[in-house]
C-alpha atoms as a PDB file:
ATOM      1  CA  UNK A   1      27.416 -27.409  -1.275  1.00  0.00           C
ATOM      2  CA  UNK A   2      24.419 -25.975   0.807  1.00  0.00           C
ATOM      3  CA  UNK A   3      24.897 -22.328   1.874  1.00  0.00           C
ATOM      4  CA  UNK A   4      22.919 -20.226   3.957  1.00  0.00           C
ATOM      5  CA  UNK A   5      23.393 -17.064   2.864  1.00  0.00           C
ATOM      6  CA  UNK A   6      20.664 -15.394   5.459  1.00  0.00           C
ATOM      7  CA  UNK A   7      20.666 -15.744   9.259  1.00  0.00           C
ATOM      8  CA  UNK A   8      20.878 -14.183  12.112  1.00  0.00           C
ATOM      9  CA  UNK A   9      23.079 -14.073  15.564  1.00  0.00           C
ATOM     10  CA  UNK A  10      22.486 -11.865  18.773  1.00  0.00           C
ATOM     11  CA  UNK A  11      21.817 -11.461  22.221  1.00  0.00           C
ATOM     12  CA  UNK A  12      18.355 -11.171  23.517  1.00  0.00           C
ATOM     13  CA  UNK A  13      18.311  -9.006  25.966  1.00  0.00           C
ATOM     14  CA  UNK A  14      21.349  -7.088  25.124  1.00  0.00           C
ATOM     15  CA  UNK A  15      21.178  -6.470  21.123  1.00  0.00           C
ATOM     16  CA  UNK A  16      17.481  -6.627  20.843  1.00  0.00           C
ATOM     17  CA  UNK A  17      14.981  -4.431  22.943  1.00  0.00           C
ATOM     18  CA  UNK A  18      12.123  -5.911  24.278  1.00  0.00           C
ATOM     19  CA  UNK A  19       9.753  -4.083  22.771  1.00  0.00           C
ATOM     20  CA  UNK A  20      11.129  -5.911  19.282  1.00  0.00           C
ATOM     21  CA  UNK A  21      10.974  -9.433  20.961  1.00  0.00           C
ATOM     22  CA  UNK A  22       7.178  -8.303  22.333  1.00  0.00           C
ATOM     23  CA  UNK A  23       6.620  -7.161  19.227  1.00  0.00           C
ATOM     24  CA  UNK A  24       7.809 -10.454  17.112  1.00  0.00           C
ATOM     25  CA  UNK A  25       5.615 -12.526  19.732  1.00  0.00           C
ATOM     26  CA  UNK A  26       2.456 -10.821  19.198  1.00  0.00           C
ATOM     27  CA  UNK A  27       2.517 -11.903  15.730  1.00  0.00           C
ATOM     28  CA  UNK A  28       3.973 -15.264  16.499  1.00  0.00           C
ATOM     29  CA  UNK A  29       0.469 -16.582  16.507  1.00  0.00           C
ATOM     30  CA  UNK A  30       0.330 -18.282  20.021  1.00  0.00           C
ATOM     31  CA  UNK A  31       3.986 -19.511  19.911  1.00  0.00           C
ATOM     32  CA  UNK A  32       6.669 -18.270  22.069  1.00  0.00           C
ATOM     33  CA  UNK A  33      10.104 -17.234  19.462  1.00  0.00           C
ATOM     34  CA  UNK A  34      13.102 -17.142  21.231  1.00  0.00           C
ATOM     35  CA  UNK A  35      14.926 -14.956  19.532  1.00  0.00           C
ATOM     36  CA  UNK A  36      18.374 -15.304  21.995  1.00  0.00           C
ATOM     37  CA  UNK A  37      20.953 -16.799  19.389  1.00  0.00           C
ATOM     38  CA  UNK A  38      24.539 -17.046  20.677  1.00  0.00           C
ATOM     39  CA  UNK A  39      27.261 -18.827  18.683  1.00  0.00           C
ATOM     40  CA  UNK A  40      26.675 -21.707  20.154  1.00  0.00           C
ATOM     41  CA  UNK A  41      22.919 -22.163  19.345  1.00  0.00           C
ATOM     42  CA  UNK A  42      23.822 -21.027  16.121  1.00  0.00           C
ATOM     43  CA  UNK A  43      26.377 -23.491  14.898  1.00  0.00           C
ATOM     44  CA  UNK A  44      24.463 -26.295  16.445  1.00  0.00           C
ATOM     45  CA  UNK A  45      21.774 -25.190  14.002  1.00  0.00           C
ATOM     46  CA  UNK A  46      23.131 -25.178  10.919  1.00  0.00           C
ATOM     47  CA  UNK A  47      24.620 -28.831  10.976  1.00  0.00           C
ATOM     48  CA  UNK A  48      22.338 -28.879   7.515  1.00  0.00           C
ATOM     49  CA  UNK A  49      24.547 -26.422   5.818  1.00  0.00           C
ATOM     50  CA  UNK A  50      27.943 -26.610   4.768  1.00  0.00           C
ATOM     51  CA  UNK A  51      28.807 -22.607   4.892  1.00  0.00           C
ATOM     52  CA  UNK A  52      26.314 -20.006   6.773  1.00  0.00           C
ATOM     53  CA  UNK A  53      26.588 -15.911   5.617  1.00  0.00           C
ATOM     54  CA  UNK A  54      25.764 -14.586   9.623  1.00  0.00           C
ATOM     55  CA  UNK A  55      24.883 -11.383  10.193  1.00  0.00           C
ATOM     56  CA  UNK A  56      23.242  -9.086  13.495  1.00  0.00           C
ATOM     57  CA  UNK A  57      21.330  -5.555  12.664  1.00  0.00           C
ATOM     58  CA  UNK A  58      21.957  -2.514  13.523  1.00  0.00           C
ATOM     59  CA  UNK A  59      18.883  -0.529  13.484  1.00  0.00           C
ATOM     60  CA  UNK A  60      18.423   1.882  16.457  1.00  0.00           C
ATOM     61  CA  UNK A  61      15.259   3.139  15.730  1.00  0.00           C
ATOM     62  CA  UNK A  62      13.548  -0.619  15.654  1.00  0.00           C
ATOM     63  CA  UNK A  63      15.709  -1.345  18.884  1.00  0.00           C
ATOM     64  CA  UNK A  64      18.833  -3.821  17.719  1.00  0.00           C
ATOM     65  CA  UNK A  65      21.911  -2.518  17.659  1.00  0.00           C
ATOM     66  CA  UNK A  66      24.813  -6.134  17.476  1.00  0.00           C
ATOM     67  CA  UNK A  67      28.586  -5.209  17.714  1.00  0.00           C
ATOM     68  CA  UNK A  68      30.443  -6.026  14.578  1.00  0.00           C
ATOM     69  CA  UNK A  69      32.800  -7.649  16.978  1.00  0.00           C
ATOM     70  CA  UNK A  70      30.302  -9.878  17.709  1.00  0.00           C
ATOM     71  CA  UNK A  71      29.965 -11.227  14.307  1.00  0.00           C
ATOM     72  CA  UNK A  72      33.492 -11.224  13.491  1.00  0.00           C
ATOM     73  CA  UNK A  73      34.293 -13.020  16.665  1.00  0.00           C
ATOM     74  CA  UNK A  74      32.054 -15.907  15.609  1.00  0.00           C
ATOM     75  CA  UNK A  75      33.375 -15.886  12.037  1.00  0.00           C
ATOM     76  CA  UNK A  76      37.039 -16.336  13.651  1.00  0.00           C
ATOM     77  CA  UNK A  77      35.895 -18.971  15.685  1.00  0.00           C
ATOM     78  CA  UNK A  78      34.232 -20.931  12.777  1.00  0.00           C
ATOM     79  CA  UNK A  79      36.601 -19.509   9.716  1.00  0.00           C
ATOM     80  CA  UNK A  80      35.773 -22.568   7.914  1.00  0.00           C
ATOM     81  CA  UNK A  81      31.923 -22.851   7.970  1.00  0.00           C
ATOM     82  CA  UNK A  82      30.767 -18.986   8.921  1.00  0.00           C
ATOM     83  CA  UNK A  83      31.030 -15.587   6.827  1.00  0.00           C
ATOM     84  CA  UNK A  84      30.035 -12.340   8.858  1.00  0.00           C
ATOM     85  CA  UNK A  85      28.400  -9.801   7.457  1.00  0.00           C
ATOM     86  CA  UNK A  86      28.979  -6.223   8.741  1.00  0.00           C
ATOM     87  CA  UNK A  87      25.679  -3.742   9.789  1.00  0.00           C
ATOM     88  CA  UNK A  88      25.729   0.018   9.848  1.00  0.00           C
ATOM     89  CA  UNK A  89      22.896   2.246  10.750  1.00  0.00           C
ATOM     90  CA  UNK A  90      23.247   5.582   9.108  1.00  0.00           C
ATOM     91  CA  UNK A  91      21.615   7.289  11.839  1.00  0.00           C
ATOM     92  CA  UNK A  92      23.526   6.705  14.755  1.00  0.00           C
ATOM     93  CA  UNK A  93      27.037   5.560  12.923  1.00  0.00           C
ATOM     94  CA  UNK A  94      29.556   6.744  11.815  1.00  0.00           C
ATOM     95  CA  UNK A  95      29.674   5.203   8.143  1.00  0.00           C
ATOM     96  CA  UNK A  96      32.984   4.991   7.057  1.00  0.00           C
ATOM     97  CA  UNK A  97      34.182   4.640  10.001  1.00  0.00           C
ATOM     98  CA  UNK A  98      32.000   1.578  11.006  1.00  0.00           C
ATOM     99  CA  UNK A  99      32.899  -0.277   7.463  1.00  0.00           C
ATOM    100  CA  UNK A 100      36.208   0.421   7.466  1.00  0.00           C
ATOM    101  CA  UNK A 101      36.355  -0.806  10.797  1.00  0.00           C
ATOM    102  CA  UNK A 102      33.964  -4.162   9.851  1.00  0.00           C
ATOM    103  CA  UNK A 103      36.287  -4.463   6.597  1.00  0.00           C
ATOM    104  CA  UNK A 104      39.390  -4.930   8.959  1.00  0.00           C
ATOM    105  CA  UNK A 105      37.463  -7.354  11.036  1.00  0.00           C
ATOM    106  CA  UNK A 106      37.700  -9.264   7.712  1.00  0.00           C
ATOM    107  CA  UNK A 107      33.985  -9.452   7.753  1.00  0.00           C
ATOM    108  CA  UNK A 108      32.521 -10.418   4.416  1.00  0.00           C
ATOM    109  CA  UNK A 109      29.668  -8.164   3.279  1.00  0.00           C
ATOM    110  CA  UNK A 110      26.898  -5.940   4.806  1.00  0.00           C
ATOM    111  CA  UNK A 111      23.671  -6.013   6.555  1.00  0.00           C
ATOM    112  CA  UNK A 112      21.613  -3.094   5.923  1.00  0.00           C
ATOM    113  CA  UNK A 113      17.533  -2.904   6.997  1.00  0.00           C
ATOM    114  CA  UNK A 114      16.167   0.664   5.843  1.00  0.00           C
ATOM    115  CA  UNK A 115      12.344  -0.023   6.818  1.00  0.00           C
ATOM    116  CA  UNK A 116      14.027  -1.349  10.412  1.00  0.00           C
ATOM    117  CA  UNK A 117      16.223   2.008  10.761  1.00  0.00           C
ATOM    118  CA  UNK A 118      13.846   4.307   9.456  1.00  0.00           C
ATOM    119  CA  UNK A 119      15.492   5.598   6.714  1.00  0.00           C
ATOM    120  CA  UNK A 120      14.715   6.138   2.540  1.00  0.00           C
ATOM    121  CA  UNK A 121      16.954   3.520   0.743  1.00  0.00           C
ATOM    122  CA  UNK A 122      18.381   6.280  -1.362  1.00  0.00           C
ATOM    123  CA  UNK A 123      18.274   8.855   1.480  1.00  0.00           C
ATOM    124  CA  UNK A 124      21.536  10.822   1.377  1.00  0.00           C
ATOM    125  CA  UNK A 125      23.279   8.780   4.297  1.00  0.00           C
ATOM    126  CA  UNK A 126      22.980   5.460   2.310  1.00  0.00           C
ATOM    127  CA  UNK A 127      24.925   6.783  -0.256  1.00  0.00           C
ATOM    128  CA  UNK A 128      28.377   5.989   1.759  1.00  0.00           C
ATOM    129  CA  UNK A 129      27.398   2.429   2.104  1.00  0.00           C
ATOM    130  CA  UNK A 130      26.857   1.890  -1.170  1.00  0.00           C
ATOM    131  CA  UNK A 131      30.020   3.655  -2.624  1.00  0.00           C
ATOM    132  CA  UNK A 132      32.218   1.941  -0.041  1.00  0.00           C
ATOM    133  CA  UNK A 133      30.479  -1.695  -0.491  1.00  0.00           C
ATOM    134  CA  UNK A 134      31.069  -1.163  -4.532  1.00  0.00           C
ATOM    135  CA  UNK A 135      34.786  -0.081  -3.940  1.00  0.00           C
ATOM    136  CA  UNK A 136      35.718  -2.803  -1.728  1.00  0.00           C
ATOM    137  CA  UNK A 137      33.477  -5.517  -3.667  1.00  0.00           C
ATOM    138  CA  UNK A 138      31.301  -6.208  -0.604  1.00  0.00           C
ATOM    139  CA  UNK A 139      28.010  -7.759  -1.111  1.00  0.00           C
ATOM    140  CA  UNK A 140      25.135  -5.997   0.594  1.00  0.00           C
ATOM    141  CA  UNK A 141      22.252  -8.319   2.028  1.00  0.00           C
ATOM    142  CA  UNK A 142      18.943  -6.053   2.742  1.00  0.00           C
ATOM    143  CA  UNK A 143      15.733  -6.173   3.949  1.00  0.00           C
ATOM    144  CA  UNK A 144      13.706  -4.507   1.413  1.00  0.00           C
ATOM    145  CA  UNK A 145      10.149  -6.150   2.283  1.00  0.00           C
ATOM    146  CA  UNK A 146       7.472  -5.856   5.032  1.00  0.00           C
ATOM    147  CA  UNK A 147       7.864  -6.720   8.568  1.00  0.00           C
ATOM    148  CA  UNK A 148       6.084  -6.894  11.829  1.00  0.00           C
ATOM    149  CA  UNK A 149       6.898  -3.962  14.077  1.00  0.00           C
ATOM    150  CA  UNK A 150       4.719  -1.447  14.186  1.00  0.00           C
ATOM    151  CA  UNK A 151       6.679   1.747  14.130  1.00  0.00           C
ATOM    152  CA  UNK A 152       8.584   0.269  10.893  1.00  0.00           C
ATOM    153  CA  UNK A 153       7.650   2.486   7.890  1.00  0.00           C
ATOM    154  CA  UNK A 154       6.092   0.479   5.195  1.00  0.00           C
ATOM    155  CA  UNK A 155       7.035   3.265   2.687  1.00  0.00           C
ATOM    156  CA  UNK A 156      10.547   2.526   2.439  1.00  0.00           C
ATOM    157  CA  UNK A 157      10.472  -0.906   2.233  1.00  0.00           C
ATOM    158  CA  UNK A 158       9.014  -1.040  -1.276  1.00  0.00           C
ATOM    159  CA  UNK A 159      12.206  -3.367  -3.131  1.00  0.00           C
ATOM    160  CA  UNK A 160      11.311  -0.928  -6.638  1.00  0.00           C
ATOM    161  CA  UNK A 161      12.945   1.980  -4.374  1.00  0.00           C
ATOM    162  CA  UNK A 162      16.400  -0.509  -5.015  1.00  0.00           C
ATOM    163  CA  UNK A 163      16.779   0.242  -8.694  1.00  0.00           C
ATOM    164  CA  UNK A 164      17.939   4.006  -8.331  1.00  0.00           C
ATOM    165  CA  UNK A 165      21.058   2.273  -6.091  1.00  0.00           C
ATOM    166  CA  UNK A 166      21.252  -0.370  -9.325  1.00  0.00           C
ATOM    167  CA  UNK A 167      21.685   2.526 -11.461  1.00  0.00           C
ATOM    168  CA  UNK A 168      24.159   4.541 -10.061  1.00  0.00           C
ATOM    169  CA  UNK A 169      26.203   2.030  -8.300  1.00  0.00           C
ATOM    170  CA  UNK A 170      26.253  -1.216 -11.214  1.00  0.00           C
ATOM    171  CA  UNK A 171      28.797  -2.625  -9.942  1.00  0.00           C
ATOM    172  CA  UNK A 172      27.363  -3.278  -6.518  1.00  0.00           C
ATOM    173  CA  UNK A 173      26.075  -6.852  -5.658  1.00  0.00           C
ATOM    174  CA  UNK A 174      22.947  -6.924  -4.219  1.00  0.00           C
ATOM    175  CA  UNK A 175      20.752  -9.745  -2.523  1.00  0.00           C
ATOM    176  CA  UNK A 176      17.481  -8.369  -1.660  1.00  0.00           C
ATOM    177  CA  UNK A 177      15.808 -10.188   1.275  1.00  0.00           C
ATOM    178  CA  UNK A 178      12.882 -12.956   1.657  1.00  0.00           C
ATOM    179  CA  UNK A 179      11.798 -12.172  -2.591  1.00  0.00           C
ATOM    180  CA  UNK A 180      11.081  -8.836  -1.024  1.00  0.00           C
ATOM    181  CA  UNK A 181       7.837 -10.140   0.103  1.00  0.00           C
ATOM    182  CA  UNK A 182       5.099  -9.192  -0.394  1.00  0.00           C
ATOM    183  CA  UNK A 183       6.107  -7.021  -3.331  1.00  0.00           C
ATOM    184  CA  UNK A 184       7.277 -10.440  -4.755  1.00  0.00           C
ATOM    185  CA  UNK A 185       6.714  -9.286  -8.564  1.00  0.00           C
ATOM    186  CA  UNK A 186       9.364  -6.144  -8.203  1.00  0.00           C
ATOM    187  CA  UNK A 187      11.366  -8.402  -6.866  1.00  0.00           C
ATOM    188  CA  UNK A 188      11.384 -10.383  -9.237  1.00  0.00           C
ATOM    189  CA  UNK A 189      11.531  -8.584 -12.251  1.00  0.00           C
ATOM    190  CA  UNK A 190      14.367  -6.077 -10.708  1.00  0.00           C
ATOM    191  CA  UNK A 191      16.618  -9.227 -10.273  1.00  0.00           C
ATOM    192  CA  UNK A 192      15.460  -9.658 -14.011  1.00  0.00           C
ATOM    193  CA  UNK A 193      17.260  -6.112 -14.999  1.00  0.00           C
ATOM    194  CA  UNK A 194      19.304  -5.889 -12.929  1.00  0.00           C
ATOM    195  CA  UNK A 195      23.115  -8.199 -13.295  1.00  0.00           C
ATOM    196  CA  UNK A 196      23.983  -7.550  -9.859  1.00  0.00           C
ATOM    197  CA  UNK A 197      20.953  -7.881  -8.271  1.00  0.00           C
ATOM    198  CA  UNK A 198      19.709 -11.501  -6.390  1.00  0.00           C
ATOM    199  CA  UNK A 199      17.268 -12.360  -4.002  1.00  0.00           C
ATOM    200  CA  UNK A 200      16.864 -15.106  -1.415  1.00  0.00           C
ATOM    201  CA  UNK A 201      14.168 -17.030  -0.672  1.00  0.00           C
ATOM    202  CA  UNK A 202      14.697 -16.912   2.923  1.00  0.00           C
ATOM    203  CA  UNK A 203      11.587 -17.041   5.766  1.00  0.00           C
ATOM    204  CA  UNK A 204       8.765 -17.860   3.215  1.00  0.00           C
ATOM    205  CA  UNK A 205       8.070 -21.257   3.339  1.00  0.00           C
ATOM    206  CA  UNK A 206       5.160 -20.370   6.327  1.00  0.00           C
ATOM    207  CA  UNK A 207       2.859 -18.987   3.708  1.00  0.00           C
ATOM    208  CA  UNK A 208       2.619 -21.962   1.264  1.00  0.00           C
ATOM    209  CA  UNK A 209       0.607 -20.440  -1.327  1.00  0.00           C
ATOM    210  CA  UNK A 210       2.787 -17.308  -1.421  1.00  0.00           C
ATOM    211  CA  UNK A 211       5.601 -19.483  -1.546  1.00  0.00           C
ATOM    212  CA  UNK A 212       4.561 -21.404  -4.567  1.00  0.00           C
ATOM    213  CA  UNK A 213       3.463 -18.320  -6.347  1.00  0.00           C
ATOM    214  CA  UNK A 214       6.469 -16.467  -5.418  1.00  0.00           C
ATOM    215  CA  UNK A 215       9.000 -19.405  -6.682  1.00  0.00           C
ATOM    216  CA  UNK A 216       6.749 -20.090  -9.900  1.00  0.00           C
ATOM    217  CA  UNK A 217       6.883 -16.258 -11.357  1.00  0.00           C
ATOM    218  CA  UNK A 218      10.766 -16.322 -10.469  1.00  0.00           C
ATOM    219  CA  UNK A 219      10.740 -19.891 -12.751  1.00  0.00           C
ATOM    220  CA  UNK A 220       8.478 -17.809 -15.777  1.00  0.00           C
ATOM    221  CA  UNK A 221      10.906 -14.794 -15.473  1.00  0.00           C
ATOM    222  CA  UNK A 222      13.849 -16.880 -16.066  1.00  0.00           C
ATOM    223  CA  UNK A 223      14.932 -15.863 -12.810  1.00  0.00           C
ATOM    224  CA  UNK A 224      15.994 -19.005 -11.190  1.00  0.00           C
ATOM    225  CA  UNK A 225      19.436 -18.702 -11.283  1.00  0.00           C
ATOM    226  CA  UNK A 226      19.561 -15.776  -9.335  1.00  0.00           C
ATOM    227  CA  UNK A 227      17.545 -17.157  -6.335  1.00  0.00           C
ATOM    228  CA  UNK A 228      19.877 -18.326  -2.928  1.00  0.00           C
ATOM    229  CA  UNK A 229      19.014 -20.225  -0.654  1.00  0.00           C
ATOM    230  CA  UNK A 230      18.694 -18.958   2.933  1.00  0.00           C
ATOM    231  CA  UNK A 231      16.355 -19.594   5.946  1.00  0.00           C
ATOM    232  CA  UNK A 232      16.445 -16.755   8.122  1.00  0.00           C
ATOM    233  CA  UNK A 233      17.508 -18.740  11.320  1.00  0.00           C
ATOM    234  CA  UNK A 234      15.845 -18.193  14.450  1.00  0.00           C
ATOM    235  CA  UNK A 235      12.939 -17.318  12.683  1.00  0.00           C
ATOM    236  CA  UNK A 236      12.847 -20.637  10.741  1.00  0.00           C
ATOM    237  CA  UNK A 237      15.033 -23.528  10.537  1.00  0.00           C
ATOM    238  CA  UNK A 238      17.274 -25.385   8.096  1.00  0.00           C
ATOM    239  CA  UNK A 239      15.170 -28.554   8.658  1.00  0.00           C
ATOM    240  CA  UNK A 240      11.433 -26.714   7.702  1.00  0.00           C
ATOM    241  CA  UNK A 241      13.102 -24.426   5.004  1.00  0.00           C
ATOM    242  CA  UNK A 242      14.641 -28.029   3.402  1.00  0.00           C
ATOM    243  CA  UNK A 243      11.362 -29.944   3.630  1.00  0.00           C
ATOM    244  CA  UNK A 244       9.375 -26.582   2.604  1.00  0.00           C
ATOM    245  CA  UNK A 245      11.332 -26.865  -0.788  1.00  0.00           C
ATOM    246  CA  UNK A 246      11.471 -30.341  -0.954  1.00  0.00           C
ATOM    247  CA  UNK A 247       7.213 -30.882  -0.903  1.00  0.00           C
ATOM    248  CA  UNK A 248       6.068 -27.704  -2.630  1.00  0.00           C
ATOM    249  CA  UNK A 249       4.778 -29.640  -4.956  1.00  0.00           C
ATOM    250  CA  UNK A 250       2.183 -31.277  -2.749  1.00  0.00           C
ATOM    251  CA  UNK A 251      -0.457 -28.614  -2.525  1.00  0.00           C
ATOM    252  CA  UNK A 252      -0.955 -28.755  -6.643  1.00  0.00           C
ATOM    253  CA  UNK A 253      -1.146 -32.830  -6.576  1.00  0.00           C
ATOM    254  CA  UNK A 254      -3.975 -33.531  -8.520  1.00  0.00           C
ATOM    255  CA  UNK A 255      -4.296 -30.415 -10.695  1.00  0.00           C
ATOM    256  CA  UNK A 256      -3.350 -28.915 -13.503  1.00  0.00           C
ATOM    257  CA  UNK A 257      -1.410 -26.409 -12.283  1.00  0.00           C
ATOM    258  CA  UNK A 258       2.332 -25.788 -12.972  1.00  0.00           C
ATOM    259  CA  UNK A 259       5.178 -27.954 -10.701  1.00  0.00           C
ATOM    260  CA  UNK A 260       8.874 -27.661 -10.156  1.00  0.00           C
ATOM    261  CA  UNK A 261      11.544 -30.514 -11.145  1.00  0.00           C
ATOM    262  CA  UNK A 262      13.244 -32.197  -9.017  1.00  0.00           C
ATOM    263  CA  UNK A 263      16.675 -30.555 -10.677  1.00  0.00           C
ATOM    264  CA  UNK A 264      14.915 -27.120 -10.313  1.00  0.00           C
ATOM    265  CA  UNK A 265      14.559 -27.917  -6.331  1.00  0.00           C
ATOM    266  CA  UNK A 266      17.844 -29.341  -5.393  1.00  0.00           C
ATOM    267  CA  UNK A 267      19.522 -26.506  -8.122  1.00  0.00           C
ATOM    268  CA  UNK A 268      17.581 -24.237  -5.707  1.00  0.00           C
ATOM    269  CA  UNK A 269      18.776 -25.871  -2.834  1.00  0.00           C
ATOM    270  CA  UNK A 270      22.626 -25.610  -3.809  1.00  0.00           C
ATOM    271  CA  UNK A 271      22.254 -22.209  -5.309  1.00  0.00           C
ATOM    272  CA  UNK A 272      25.890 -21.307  -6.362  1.00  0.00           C
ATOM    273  CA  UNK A 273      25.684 -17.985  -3.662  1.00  0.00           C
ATOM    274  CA  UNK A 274      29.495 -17.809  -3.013  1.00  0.00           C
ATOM    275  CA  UNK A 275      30.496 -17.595  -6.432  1.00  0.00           C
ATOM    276  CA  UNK A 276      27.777 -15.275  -7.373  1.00  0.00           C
ATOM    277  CA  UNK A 277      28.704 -12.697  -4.498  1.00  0.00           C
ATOM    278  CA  UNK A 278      32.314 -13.368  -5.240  1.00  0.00           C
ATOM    279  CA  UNK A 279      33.104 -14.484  -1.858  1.00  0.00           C
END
């Protein structure tokens, strides 16, 4: 089974600002993203995946803010295929509130973005996520990494900020964005510490070299196993993500340097993520 466990649905205009979709093109390098995902774009995107983990953001200060509704909606339109994830922004919501009400949407897990919503990953109003994601075994999916906007604060995006929230809340399952990029290393050796703690490999495959580098230290830190696949759809695709993996090897042809099995690759590829989120 092929699960994406990291994508993306929302209206554009209507969830995202302009500014963010200006903002996403100016570092698009020449070509135009559109970054307007309805259900029905998404679903006819993921005909490479057997289940899809779907999720919006809600992140005032970086200018999306997507309805739970909106996610759960899809999810009950697709029960077989898509699992919703919940978002919260501690500034602007109400916390319990908003997961409580996302819990009896029956989404699956939660979307949280601190470097998008301008907030400290252990800052006092993340606290309530974390408690009530541990008590009702929800699996949190965050964006601990670097991104493009401008006004998005690099300093609390560093994935080493994570382990105080490992600490105090061990039972929480954790899957920490695109290896965290391009703090790859903490990543890497967090995940390593840490039981509940994964990462996904989602929206690297652009930057070969990082790729490689990134997937090979996860392989030397005995990490593998707690990789999951995900392409971070409309960003990427299921098509480049799967030929990404598929040919990494290419770029070493001809060298000495280190490759990946086959078994490694398609292991990658079929990463166990329901099971290991307990969904």
């Amino acid at each position: 089974m092929i699960v994406d466990c990291h994508s993306h649905i929302w209206e554009c205009p209507g969830h995202v600002s302009e500014g963010f979709v200006a903002e996403a093109n100016a570092r698009a390098k020449g070509k135009k993203m559109d970054l307007h995902v309805p259900p029905e774009r998404h679903m006819a995107a993921m005909n490479g995946v057997d289940k899809v983990i779907v999720f919006g953001l809600r992140a005032a200060h970086s200018g999306i803010m997507t309805p739970n509704e909106y996610i759960a909606d899809y999810q009950n339109r697709y029960p077989e295929k898509v699992i919703g994830f919940a978002a919260v922004d501690p500034y602007v919501d109400k916390v319990r509130d908003t997961l409580e009400h996302g819990w009896k949407l029956g989404l699956k897990g939660v979307k949280l973005g601190p470097i998008y919503q301008n907030i400290h990953p252990t800052d006092n109003r993340m606290m309530p996520v974390y408690e009530f994601c541990e008590a009702y075994k929800l699996p949190i999916m965050i964006h601990q990494g670097t991104t493009f906007p401008t006004k998005a604060p690099l300093k609390y995006s560093l994935p080493i900020l994570l382990e105080d929230v490992a600490l105090q809340f061990p039972d929480l399952k954790m899957i920490i964005a695109h290896l965290g990029h391009p703090w790859m290393e903490d990543t890497i050796v967090m995940i390593r510490k840490q039981p509940n703690f994964y990462s996904d490999i989602s929206a690297l495959h652009y930057r070969p070299w990082q790729f490689f580098n990134g997937l090979m230290l996860a392989k030397e830190y005995g990490v593998w196993d707690k990789l999951l696949y995900g392409t971070d759809f409309p960003f990427t695709t299921t098509e480049a993500t799967l030929d990404a993996l598929r040919n990494i090897n290419r770029m070493v042809e001809g060298t000495g340097l280190p490759r990946f099995t086959e078994e490694e690759i398609e292991a990658l590829i079929h990463s166990p993520t329901l099971d290991l989120l307990g969904l």
